[in-house]
PDB file of N, CA and C in Angstrom:
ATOM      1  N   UNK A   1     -20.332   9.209 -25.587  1.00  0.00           N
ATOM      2  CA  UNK A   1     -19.129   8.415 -25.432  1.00  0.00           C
ATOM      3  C   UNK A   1     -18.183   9.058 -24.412  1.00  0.00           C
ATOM      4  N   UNK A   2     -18.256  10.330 -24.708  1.00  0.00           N
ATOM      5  CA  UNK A   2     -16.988  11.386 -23.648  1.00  0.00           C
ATOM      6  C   UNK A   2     -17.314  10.809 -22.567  1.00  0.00           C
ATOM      7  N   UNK A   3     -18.823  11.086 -22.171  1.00  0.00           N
ATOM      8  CA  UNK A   3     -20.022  10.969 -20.759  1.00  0.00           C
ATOM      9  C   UNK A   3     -19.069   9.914 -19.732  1.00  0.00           C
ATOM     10  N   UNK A   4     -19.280   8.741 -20.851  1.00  0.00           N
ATOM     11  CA  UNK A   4     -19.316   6.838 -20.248  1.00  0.00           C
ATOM     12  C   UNK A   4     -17.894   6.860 -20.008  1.00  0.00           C
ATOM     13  N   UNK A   5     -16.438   7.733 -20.643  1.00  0.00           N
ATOM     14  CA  UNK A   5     -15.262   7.647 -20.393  1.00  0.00           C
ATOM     15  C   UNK A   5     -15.291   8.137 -19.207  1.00  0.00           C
ATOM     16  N   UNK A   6     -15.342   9.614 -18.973  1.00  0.00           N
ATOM     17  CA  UNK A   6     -15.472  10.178 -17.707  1.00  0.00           C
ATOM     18  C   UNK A   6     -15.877   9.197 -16.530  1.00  0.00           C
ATOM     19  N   UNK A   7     -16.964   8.663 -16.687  1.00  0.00           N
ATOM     20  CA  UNK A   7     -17.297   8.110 -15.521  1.00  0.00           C
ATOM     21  C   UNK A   7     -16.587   6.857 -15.364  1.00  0.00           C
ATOM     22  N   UNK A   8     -16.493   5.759 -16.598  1.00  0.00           N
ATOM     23  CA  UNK A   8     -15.228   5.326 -15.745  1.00  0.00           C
ATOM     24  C   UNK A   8     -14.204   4.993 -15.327  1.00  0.00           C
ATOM     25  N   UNK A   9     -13.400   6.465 -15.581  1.00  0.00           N
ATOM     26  CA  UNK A   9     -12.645   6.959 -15.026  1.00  0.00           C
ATOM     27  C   UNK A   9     -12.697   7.100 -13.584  1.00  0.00           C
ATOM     28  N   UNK A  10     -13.540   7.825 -13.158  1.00  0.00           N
ATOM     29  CA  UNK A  10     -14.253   7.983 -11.873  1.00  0.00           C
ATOM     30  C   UNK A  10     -14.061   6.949 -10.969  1.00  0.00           C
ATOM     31  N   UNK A  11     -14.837   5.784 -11.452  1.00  0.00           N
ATOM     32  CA  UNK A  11     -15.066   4.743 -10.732  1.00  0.00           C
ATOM     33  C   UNK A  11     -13.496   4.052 -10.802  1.00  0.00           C
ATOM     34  N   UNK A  12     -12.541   3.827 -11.638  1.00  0.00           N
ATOM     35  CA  UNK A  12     -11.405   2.881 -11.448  1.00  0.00           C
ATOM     36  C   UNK A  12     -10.621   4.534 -10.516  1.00  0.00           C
ATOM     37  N   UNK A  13     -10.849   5.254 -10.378  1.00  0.00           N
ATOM     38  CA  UNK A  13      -9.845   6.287  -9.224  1.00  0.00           C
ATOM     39  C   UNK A  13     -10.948   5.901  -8.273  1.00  0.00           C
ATOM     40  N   UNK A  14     -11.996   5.572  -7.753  1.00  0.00           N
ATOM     41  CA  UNK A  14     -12.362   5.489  -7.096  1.00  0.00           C
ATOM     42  C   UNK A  14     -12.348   3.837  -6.245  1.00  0.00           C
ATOM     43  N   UNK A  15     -12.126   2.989  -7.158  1.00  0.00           N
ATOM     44  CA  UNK A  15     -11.538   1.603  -6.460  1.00  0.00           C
ATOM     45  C   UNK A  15     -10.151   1.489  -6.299  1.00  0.00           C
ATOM     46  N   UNK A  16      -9.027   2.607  -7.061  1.00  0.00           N
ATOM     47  CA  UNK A  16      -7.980   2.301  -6.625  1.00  0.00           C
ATOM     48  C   UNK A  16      -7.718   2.931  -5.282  1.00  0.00           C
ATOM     49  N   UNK A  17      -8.022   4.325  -5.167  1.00  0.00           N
ATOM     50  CA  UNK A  17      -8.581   4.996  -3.316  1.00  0.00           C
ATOM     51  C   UNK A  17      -9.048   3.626  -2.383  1.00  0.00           C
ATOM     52  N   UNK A  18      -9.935   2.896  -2.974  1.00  0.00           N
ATOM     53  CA  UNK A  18     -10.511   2.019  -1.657  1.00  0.00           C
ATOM     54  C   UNK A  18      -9.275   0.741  -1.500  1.00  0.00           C
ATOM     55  N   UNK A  19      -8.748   0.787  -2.566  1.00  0.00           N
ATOM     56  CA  UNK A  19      -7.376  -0.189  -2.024  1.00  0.00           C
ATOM     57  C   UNK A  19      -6.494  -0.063  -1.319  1.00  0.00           C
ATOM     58  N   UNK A  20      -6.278   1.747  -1.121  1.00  0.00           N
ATOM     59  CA  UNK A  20      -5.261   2.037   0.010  1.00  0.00           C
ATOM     60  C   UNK A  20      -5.632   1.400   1.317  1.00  0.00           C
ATOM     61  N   UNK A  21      -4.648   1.609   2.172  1.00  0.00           N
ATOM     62  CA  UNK A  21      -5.155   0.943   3.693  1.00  0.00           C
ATOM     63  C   UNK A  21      -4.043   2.040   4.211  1.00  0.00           C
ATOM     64  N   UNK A  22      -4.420   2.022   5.818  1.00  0.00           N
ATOM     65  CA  UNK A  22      -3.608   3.078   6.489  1.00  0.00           C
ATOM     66  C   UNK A  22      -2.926   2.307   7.465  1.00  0.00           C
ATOM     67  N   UNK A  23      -1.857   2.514   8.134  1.00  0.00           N
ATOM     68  CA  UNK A  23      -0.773   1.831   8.984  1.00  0.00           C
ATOM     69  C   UNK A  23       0.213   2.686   9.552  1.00  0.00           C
ATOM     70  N   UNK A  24       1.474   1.934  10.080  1.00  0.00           N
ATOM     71  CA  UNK A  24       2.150   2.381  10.824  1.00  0.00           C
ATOM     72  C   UNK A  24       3.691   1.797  10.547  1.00  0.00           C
ATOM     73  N   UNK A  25       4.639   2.691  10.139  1.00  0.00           N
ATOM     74  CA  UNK A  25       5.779   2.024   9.826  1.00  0.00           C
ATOM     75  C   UNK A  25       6.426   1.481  11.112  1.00  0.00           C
ATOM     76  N   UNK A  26       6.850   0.265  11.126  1.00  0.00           N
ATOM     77  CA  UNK A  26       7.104  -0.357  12.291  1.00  0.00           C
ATOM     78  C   UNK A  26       8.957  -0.698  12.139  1.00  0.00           C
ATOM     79  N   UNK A  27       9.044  -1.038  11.002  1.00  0.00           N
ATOM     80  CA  UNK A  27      10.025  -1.798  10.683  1.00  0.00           C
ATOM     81  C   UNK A  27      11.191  -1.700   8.933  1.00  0.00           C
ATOM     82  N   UNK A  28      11.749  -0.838   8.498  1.00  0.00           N
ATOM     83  CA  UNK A  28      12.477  -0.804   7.338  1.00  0.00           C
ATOM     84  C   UNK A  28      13.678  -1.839   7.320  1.00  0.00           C
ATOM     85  N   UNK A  29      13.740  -2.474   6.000  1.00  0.00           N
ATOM     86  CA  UNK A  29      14.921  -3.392   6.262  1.00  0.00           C
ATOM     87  C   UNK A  29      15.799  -3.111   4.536  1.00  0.00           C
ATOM     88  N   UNK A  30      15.902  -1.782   4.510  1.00  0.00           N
ATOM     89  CA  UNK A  30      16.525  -1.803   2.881  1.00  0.00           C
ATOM     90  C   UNK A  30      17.274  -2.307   2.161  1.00  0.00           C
ATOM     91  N   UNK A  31      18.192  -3.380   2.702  1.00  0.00           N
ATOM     92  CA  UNK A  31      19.119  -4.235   2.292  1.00  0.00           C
ATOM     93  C   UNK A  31      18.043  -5.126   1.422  1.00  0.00           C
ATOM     94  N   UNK A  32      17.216  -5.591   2.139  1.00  0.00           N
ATOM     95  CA  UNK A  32      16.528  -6.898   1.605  1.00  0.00           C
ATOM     96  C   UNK A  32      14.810  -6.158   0.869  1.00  0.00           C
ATOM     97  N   UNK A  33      14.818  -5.004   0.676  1.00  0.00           N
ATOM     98  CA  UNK A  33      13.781  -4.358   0.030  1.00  0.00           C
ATOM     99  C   UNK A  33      12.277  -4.400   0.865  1.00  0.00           C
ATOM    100  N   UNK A  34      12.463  -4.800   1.824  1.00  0.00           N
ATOM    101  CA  UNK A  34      11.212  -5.053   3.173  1.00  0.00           C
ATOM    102  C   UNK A  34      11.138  -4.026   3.913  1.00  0.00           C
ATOM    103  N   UNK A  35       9.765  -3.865   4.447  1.00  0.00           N
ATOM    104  CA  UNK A  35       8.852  -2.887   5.086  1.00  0.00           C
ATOM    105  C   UNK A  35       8.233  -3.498   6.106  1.00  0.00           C
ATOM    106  N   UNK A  36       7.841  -3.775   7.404  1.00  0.00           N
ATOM    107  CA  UNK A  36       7.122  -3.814   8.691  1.00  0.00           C
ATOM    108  C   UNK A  36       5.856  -2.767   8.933  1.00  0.00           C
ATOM    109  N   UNK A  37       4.778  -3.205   8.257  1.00  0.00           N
ATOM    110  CA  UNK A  37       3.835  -2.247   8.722  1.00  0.00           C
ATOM    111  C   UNK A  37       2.889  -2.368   9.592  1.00  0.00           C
ATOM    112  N   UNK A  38       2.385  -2.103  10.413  1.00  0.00           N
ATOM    113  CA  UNK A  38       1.218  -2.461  11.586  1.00  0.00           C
ATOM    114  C   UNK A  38      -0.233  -1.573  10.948  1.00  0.00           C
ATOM    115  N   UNK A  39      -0.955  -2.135  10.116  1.00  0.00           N
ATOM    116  CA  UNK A  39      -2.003  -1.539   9.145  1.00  0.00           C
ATOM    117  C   UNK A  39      -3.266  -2.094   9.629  1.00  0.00           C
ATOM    118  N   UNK A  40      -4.236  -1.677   8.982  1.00  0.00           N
ATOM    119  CA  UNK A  40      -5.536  -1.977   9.553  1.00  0.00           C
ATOM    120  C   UNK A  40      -6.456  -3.385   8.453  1.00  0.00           C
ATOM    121  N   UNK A  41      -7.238  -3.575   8.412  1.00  0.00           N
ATOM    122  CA  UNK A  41      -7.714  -4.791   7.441  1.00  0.00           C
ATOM    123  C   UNK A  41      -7.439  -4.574   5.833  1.00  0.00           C
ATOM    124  N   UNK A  42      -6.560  -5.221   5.141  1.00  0.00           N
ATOM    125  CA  UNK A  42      -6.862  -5.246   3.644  1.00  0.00           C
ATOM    126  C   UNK A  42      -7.301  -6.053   3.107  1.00  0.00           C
ATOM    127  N   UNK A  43      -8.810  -5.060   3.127  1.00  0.00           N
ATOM    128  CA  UNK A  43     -10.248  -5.813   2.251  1.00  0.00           C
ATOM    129  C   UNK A  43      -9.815  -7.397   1.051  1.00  0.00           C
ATOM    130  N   UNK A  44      -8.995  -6.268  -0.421  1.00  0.00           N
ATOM    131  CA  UNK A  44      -9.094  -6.990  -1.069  1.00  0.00           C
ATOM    132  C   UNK A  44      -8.462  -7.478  -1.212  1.00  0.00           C
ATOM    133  N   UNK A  45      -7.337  -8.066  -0.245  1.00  0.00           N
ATOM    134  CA  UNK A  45      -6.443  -9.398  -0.087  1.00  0.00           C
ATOM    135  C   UNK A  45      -7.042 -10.072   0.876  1.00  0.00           C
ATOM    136  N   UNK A  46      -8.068  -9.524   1.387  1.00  0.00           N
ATOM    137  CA  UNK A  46      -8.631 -10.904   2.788  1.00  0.00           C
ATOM    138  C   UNK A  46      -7.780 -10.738   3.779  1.00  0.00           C
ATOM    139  N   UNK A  47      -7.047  -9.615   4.357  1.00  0.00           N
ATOM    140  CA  UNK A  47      -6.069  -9.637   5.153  1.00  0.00           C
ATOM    141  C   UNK A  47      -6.494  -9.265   6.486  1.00  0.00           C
ATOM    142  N   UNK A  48      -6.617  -9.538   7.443  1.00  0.00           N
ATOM    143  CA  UNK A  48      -7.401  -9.198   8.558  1.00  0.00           C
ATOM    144  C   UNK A  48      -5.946  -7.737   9.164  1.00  0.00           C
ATOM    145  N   UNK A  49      -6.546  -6.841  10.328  1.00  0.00           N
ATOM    146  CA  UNK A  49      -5.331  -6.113  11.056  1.00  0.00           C
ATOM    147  C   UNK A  49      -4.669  -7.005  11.638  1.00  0.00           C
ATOM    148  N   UNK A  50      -3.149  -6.225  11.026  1.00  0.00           N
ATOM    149  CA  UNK A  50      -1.732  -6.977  12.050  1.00  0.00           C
ATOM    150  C   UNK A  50      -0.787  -6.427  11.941  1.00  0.00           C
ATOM    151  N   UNK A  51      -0.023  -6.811  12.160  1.00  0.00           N
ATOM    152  CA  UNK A  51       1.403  -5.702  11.649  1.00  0.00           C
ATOM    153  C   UNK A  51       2.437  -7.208  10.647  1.00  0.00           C
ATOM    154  N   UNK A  52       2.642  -6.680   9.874  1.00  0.00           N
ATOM    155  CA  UNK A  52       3.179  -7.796   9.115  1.00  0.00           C
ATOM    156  C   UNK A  52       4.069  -7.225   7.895  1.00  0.00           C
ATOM    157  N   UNK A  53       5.103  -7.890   7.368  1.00  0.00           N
ATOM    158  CA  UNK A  53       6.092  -8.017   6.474  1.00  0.00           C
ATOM    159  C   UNK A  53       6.238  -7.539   4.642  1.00  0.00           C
ATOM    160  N   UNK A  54       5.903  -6.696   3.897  1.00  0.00           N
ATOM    161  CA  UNK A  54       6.130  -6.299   3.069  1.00  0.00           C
ATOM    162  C   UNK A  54       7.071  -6.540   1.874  1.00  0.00           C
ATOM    163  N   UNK A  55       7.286  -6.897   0.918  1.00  0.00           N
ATOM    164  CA  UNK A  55       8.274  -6.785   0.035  1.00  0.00           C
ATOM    165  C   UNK A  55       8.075  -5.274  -0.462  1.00  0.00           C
ATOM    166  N   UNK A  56       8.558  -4.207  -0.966  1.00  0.00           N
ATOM    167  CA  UNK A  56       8.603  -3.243  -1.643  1.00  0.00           C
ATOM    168  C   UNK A  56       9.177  -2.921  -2.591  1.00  0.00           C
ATOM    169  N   UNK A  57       8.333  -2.754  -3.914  1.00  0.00           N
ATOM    170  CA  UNK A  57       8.237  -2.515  -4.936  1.00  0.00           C
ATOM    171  C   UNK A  57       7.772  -1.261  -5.821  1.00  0.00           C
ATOM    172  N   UNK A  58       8.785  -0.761  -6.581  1.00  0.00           N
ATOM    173  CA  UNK A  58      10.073  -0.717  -6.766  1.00  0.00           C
ATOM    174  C   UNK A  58      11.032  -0.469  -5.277  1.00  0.00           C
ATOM    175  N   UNK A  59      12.291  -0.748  -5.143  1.00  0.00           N
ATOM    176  CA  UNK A  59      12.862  -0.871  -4.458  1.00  0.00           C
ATOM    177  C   UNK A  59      13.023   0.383  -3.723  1.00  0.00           C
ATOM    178  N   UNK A  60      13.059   1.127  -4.620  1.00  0.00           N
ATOM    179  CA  UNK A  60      13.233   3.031  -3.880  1.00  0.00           C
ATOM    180  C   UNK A  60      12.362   3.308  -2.880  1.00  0.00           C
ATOM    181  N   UNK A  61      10.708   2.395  -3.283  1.00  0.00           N
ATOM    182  CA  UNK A  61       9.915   3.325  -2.625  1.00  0.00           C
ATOM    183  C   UNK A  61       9.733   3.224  -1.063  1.00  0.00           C
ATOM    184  N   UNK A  62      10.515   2.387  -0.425  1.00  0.00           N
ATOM    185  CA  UNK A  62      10.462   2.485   1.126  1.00  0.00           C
ATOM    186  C   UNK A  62      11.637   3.953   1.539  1.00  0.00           C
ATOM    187  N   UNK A  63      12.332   4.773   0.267  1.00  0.00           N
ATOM    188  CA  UNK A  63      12.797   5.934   1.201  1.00  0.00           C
ATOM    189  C   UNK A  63      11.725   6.498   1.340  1.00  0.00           C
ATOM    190  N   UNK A  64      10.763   6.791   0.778  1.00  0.00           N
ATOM    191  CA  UNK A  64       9.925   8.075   0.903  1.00  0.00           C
ATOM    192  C   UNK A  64       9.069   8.186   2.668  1.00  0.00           C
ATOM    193  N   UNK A  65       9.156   7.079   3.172  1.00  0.00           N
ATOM    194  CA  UNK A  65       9.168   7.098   4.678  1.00  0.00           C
ATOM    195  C   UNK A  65       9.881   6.602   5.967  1.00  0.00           C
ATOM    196  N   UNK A  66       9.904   6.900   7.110  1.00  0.00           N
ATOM    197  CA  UNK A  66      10.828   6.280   7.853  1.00  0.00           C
ATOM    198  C   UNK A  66       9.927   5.420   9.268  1.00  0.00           C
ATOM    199  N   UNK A  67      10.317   5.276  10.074  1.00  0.00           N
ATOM    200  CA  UNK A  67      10.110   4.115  11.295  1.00  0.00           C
ATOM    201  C   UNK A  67       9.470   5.321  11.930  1.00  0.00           C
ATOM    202  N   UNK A  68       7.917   4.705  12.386  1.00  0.00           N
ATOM    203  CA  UNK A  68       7.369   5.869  13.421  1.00  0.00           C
ATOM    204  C   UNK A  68       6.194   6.504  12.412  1.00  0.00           C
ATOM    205  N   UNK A  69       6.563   6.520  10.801  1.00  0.00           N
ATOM    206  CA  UNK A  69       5.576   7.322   9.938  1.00  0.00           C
ATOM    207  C   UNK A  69       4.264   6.476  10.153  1.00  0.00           C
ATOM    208  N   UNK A  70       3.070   7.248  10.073  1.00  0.00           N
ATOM    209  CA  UNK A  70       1.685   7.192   9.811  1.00  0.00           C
ATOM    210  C   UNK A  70       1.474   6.795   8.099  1.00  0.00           C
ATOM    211  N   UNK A  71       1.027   6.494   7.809  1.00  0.00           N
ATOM    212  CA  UNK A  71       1.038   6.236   6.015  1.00  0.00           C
ATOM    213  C   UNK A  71       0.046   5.334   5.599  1.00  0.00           C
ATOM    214  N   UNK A  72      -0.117   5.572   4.427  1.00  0.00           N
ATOM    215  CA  UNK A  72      -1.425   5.216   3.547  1.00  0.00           C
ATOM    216  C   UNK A  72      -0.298   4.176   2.181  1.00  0.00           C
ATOM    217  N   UNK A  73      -0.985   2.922   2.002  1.00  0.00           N
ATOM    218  CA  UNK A  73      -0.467   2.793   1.076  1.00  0.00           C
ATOM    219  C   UNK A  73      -1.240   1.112   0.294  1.00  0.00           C
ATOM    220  N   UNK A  74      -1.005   1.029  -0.748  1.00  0.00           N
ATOM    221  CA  UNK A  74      -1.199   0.186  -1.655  1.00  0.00           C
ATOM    222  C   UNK A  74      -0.458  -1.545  -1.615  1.00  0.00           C
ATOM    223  N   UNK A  75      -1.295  -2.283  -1.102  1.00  0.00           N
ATOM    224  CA  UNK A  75      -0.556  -3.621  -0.990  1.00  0.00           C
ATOM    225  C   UNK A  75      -1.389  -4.421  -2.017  1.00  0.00           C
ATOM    226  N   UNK A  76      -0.167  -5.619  -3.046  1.00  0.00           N
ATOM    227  CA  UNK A  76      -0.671  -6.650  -3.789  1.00  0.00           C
ATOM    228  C   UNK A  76      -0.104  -7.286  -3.387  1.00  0.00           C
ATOM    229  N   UNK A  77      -0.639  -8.512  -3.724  1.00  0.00           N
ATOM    230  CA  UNK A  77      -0.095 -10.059  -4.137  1.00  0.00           C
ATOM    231  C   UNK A  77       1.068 -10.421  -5.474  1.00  0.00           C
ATOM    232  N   UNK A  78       2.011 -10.449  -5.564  1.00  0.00           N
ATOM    233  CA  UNK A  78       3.154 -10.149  -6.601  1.00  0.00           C
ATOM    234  C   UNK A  78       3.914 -11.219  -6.477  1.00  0.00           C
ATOM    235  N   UNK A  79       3.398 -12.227  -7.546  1.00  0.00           N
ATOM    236  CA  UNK A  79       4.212 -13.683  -7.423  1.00  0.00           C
ATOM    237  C   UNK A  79       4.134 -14.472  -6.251  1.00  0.00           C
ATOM    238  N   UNK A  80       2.868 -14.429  -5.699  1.00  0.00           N
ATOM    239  CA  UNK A  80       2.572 -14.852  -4.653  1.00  0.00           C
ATOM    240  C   UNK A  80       2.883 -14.373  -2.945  1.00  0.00           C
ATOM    241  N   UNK A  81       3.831 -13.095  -2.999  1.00  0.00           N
ATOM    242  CA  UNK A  81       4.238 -12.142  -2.136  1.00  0.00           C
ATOM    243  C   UNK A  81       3.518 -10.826  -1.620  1.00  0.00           C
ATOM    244  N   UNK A  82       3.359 -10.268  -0.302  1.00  0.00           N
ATOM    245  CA  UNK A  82       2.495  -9.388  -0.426  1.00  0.00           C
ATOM    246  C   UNK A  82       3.864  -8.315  -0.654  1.00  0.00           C
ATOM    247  N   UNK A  83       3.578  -7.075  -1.215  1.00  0.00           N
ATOM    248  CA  UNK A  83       4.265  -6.265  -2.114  1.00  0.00           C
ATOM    249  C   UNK A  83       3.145  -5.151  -1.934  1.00  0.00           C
ATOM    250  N   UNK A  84       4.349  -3.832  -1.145  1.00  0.00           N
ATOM    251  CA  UNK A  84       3.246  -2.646  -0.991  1.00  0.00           C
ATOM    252  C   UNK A  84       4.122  -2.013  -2.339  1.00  0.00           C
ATOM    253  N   UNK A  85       3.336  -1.341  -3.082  1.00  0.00           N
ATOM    254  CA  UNK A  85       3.148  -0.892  -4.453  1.00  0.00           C
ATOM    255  C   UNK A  85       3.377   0.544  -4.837  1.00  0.00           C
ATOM    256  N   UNK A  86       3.111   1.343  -3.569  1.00  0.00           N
ATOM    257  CA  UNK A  86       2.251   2.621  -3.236  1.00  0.00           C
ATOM    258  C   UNK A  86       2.573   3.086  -2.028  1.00  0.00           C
ATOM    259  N   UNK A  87       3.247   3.968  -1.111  1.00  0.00           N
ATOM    260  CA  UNK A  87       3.245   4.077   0.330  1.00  0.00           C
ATOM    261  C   UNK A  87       3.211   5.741   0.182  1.00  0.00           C
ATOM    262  N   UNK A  88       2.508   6.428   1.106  1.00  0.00           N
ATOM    263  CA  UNK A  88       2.808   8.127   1.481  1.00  0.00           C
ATOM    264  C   UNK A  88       2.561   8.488   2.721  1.00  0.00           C
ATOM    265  N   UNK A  89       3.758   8.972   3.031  1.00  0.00           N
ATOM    266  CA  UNK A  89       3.202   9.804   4.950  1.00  0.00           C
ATOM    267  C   UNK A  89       1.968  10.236   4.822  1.00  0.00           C
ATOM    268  N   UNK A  90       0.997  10.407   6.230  1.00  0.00           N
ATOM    269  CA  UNK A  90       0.134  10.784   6.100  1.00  0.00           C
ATOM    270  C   UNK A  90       0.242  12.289   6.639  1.00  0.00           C
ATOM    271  N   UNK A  91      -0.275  13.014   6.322  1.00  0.00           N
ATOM    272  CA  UNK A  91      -0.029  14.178   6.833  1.00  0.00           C
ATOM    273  C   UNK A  91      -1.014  14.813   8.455  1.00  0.00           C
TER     274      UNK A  91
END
């Protein structure tokens, strides 16, 4: 039973990793809780590369980078909105 937990464990850290996508902060708009990112394809929204519009959720998390950052981060669908979830400089 331990075995089958462990593993999947494994596997859901290992599909939430393949949900990140990597990009380029283009654009912060903190008044209105929006992000501008220029990112590469997100698979599991069907999103082809572009640079495109963000809601950010929770509201804080667009300080943790600024205009110009490299970054990895987590985008959903949230009430029908795309909503990055997740964002970190890349180092």
């Amino acid at each position: 039973m331990k075995r089958w937990m462990a593993t999947l464990l494994l596997l859901a850290s290992g599909a939430a990793m393949a949900q990140m996508t990597d990009g380029e902060v283009r654009k912060i708009d903190k008044d209105n809780g929006k992000i501008t990112i220029k990112h590469g394809e997100i698979k599991h929204l069907d999103v082809p590369a572009m640079s495109m519009v963000f809601r950010a959720q929770p509201a804080g998390l667009i300080d943790k980078v600024q205009v110009g950052d490299k970054v990895r981060f987590r985008a959903e669908k949230v009430g029908g909105t795309y909503t990055v979830t997740s964002i970190e400089p890349q180092k």
